[in-house]
Protein backbone atom coordinates (compact mmCIF):
# COMPACT_ATOMS: atom_id res chain seq x y z
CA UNK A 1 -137.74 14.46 8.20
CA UNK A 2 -134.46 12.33 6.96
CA UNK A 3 -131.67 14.25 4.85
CA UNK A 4 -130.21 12.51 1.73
CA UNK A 5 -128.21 15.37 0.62
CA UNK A 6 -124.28 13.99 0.64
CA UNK A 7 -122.96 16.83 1.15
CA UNK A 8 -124.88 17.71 4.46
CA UNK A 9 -123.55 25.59 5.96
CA UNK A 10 -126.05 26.01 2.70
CA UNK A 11 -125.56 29.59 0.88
CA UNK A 12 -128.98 28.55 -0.93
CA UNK A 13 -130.96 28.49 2.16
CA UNK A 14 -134.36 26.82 1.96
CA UNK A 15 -134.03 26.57 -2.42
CA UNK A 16 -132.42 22.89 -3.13
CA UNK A 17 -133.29 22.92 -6.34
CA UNK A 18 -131.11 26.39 -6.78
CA UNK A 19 -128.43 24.19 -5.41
CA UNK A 20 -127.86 21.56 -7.18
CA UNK A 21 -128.31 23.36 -10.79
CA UNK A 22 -125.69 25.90 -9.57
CA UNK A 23 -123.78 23.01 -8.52
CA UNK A 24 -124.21 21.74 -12.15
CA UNK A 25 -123.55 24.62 -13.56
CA UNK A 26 -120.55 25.18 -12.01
CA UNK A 27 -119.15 22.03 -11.07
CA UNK A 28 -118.16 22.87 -7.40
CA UNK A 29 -119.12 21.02 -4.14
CA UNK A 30 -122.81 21.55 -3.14
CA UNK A 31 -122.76 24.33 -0.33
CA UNK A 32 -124.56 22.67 2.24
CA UNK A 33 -123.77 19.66 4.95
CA UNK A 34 -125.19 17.68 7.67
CA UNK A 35 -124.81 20.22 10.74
CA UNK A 36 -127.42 22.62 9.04
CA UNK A 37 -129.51 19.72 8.03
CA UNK A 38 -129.71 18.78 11.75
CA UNK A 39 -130.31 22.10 12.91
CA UNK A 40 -133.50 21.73 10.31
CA UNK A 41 -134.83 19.29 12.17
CA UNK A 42 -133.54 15.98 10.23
CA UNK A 43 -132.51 12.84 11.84
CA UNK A 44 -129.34 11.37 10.50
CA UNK A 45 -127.26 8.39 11.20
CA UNK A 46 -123.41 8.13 11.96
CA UNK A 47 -121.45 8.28 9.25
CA UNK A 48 -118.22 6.66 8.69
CA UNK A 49 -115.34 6.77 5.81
CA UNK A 50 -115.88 4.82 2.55
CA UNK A 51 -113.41 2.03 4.05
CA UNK A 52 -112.39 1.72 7.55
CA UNK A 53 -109.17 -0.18 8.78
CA UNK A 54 -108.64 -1.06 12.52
CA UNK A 55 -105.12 -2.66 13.35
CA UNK A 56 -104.03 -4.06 16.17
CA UNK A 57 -101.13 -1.79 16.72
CA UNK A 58 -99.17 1.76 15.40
CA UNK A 59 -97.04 -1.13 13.45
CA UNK A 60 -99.70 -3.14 12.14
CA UNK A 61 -101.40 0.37 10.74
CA UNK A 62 -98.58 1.50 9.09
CA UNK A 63 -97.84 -1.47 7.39
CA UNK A 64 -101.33 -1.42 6.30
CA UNK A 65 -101.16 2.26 5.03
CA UNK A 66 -97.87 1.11 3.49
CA UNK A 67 -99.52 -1.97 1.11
CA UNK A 68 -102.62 0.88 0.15
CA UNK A 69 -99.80 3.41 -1.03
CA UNK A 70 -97.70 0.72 -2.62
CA UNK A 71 -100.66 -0.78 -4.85
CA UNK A 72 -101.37 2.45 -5.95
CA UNK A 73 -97.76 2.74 -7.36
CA UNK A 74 -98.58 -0.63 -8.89
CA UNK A 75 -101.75 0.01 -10.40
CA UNK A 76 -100.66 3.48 -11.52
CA UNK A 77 -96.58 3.57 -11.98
CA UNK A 78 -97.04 7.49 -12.76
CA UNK A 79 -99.19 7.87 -10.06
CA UNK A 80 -99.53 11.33 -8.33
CA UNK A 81 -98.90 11.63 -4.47
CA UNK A 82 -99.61 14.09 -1.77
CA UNK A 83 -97.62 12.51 1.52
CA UNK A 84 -98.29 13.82 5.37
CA UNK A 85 -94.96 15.52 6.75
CA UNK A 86 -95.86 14.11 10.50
CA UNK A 87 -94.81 11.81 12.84
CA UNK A 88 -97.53 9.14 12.38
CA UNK A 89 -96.28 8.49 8.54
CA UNK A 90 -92.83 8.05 9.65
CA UNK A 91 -92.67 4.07 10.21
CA UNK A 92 -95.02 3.85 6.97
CA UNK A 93 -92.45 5.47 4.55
CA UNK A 94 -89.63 3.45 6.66
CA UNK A 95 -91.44 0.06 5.49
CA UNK A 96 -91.90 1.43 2.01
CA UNK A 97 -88.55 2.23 1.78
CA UNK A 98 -87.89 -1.59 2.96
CA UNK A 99 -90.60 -2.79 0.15
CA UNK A 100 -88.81 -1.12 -2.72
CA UNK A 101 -85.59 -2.56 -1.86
CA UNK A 102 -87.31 -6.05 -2.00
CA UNK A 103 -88.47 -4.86 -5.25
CA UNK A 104 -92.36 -4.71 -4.32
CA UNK A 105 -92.70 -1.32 -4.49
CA UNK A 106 -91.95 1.22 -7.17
CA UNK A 107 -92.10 4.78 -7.03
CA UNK A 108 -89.12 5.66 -9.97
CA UNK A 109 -92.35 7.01 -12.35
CA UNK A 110 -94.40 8.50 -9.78
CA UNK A 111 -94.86 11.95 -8.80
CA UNK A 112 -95.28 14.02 -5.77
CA UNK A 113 -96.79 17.10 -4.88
CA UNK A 114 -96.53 18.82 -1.66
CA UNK A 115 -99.36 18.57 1.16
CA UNK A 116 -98.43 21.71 3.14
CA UNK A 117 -95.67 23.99 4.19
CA UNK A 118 -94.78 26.30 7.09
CA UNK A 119 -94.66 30.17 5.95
CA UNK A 120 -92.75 32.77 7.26
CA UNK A 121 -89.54 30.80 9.22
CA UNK A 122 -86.29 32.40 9.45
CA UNK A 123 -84.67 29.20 9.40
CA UNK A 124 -86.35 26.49 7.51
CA UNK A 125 -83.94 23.91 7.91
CA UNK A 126 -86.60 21.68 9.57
CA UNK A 127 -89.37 22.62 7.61
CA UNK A 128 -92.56 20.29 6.13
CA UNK A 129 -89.83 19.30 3.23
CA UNK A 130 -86.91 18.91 5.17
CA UNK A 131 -89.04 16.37 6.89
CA UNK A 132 -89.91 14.94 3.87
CA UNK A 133 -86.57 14.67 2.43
CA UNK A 134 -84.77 12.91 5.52
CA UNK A 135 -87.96 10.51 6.06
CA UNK A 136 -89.07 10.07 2.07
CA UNK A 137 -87.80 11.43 -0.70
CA UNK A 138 -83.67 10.58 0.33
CA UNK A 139 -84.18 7.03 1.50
CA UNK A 140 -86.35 5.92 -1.26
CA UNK A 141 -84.15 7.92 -3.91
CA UNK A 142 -87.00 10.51 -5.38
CA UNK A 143 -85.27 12.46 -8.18
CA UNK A 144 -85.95 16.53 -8.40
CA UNK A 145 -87.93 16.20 -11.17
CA UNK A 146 -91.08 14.02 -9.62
CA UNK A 147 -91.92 16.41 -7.32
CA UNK A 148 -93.30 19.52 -6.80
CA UNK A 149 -93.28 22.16 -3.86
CA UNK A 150 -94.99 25.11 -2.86
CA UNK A 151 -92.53 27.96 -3.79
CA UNK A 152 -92.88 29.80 -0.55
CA UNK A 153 -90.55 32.29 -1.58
CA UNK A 154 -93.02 34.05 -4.05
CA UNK A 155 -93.29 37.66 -3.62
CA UNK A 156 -97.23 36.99 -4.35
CA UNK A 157 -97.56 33.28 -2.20
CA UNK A 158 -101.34 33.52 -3.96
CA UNK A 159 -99.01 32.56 -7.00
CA UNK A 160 -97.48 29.25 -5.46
CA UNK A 161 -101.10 28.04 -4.64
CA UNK A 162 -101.87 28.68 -8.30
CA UNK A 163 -98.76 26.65 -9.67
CA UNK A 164 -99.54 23.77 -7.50
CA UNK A 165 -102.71 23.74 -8.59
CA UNK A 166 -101.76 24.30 -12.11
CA UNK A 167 -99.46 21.28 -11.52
CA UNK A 168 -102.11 19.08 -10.37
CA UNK A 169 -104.62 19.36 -12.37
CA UNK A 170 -102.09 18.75 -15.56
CA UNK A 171 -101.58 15.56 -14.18
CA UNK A 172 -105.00 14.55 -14.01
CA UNK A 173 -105.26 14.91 -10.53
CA UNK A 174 -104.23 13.02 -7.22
CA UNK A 175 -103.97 9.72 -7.16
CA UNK A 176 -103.57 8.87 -3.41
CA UNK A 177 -103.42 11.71 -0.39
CA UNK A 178 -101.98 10.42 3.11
CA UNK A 179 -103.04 12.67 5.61
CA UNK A 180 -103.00 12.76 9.69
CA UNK A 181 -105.19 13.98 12.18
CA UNK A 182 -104.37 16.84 13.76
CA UNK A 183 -105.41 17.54 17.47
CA UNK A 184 -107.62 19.96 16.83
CA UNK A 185 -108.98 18.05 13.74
CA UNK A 186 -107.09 19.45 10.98
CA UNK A 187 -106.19 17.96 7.41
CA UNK A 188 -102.79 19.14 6.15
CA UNK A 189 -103.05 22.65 7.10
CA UNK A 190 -106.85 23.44 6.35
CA UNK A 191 -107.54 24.80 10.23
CA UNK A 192 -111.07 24.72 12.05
CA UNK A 193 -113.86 27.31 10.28
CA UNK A 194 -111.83 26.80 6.95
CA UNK A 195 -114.11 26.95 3.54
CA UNK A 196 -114.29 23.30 2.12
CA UNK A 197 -114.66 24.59 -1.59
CA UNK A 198 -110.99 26.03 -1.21
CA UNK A 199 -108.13 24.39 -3.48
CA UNK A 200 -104.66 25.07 -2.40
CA UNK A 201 -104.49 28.10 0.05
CA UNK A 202 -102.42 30.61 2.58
CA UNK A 203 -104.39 29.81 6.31
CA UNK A 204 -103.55 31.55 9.65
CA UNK A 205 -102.20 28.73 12.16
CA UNK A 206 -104.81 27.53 14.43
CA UNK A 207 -103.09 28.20 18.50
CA UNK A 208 -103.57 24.74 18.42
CA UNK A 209 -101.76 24.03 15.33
CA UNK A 210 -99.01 26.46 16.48
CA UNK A 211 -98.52 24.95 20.02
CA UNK A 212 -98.19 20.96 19.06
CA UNK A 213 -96.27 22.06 15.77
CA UNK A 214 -93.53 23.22 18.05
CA UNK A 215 -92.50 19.14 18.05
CA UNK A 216 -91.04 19.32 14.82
CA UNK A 217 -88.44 22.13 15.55
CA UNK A 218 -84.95 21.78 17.59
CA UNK A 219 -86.42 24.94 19.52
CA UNK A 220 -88.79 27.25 20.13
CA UNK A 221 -90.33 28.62 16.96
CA UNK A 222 -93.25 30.90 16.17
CA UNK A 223 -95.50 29.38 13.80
CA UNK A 224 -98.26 32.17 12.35
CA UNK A 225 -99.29 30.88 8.86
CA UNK A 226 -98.91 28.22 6.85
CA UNK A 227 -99.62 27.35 3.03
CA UNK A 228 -101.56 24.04 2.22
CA UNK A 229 -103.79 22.08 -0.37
CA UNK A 230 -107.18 22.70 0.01
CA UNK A 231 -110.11 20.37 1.17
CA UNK A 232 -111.40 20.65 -2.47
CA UNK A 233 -108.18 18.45 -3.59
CA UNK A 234 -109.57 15.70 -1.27
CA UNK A 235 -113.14 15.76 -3.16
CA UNK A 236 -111.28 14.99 -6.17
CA UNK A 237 -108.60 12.60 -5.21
CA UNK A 238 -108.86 9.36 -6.21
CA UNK A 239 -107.94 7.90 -3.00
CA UNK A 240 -107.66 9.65 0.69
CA UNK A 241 -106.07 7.98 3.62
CA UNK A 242 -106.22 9.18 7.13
CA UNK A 243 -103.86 8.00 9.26
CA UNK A 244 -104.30 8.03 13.29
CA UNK A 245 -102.33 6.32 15.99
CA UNK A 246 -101.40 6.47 19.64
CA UNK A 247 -103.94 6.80 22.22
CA UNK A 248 -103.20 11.01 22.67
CA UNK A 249 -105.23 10.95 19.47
CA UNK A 250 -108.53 9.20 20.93
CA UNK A 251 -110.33 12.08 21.87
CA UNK A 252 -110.12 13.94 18.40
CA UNK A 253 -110.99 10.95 17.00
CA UNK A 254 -113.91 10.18 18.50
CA UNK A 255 -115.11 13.63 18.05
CA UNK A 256 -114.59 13.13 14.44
CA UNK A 257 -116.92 9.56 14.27
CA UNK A 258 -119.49 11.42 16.10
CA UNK A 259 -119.30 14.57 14.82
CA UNK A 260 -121.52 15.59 11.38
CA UNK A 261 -119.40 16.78 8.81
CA UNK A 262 -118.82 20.29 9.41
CA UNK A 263 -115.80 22.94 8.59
CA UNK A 264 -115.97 23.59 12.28
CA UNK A 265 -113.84 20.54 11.90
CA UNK A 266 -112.32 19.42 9.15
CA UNK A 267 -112.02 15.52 9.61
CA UNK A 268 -114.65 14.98 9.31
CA UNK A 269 -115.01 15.65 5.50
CA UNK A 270 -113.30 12.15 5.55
CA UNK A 271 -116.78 10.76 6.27
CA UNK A 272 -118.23 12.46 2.83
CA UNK A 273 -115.41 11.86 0.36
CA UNK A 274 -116.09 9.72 -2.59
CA UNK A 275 -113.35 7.68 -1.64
CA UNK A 276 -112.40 8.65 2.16
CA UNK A 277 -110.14 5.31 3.79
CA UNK A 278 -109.48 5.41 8.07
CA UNK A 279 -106.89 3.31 8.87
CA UNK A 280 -106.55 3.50 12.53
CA UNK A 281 -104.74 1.70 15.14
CA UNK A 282 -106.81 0.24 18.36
CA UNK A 283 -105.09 2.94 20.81
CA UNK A 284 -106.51 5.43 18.51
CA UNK A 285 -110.26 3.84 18.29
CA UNK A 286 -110.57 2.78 21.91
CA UNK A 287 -113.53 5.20 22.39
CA UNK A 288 -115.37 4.36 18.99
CA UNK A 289 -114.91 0.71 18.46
CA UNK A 290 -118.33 -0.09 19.30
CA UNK A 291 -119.15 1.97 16.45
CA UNK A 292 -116.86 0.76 13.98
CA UNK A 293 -117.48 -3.47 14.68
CA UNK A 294 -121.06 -2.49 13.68
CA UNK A 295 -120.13 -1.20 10.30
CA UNK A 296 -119.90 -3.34 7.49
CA UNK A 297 -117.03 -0.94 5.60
CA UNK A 298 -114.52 -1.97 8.42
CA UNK A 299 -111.64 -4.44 8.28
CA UNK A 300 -110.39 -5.66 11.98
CA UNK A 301 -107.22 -6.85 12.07
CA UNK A 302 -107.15 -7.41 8.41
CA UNK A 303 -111.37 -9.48 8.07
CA UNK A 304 -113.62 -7.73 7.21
CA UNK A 305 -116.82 -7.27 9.58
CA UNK A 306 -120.23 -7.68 8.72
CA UNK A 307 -123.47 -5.68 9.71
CA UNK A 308 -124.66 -2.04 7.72
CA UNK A 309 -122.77 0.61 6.74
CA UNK A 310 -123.40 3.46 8.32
């Protein structure tokens, strides 16, 4: 047997039909994805991101992420964003900052909305939006008033999740997330075994998460939980980027390329987004170029290949 279902975990077991009218009835992501397809018995190609980018080099992605984010600000001056605090972004934002003061970017009517945040640090002085202020928002002059945090300090943090998402969807949604990959193939903060359906959320730190997250702190820190937009924002953004660089990150992502989409790991919910983009550097993709020459949704070094999808 062959699976169509896109979104291929099922709560409706055996009853399709039961799950797509509660799916229309409710408007929520179909329960179900490929790994319990496959465990069915159906055979089911590789699947790859809606667009795939592979650069030459960690400069030659970022200025590629760079030109995506930029043209959204174009096409959309009010545009809503949802930027990565990590390393990987850090050249991008420094070449955005370069293309608004050449005037070919323009982010003075565009808003911004949080991707994550550490939770319970006694000194958050290096934080997800300190990082975000001394790489972002200060060099390319974001005012207060576009953006909007989680406010961690809540005595119920279940309320911050609801005012970001309240925040959201009054703009009309995301226009553009850039994400990274996180070692143990996380998306913001939405760990391994996470629900997909969730919008903005409180997670317990992966040890993964909490062990390589000890690079963004002057010293040791203990890292425990962590509050973060939910996979479900990614379903309905118009526009997800995932950015991944440096050969320390070839392993995860080949994992992720040949891995079905599963909550087991989150990346790979890239590969079933509406509008999933991979823009990846050829450290990164040593182990799956093969796999990505073949598809015909990949750009090399800016051409675009030929061959099927898929």
């Amino acid at each position: 047997m062959r699976c169509n279902c896109p979104y291929v975990i099922c709560k409706l077991h055996g009853d399709c039909a039961a799950c797509i009218a509660h799916n229309v009835q409710t408007n929520c992501l179909a329960h179900c994805m490929e790994e319990i397809a496959m465990q069915k018995g159906a055979s089911l190609p590789i699947g790859l991101p809606d667009r795939v980018y592979l650069e030459r080099d960690e400069e030659a992605m970022s200025q590629r992420s760079a030109m995506l984010i930029a043209q959204t600000a174009r096409q959309r001056p009010d545009a809503l964003f949802s930027l990565a605090a990590g390393n990987t972004a850090i050249r991008t934002y420094q070449i955005l900052r370069a293309m608004a003061e050449k005037g070919e970017a323009d982010f003075s009517k565009a808003h911004f909305v949080a991707l994550d945040e550490w939770l319970d640090l006694q000194d958050e002085t290096e934080n997800c939006n300190a990082f975000m202020m001394k790489h972002f928002y200060g060099p390319l002059r974001i005012r207060e008033s576009q953006i909007t945090r989680f406010d961690i300090h809540l005595p119920d943090i279940q309320e911050a999740c609801r005012r970001v998402d309240q925040a959201i969807q009054n703009h009309g949604g995301i226009d553009l997330m850039l994400l990274g990959l996180g070692m143990n193939g996380h998306l913001g903060l939405n760990e391994p075994g996470g629900d997909f359906d969730r919008y903005a959320c409180v997670v317990d730190l992966d040890e993964t998460t909490a062990r390589v997250g000890q690079k963004y702190f002057s010293g040791s820190i203990r890292l425990s939980r962590g509050i973060t937009l939910g996979v479900r924002h990614m379903f309905e953004s118009r526009c997800v980027i995932l950015q991944v660089s440096g050969e320390h990150k070839a392993e995860i992502l080949e994992k992720m390329v040949l891995t079905p989409p599963t909550e087991k790991l989150p990346a790979t919910v890239l590969k079933i987004l509406p509008h999933g983009v991979l823009v990846t550097d050829r450290a990164a993709a040593g182990r799956v170029i093969p796999i990505l020459e073949k598809s015909g949704r990949t750009w090399i070094d800016g051409r675009k290949t030929g061959g099927s999808a898929g």
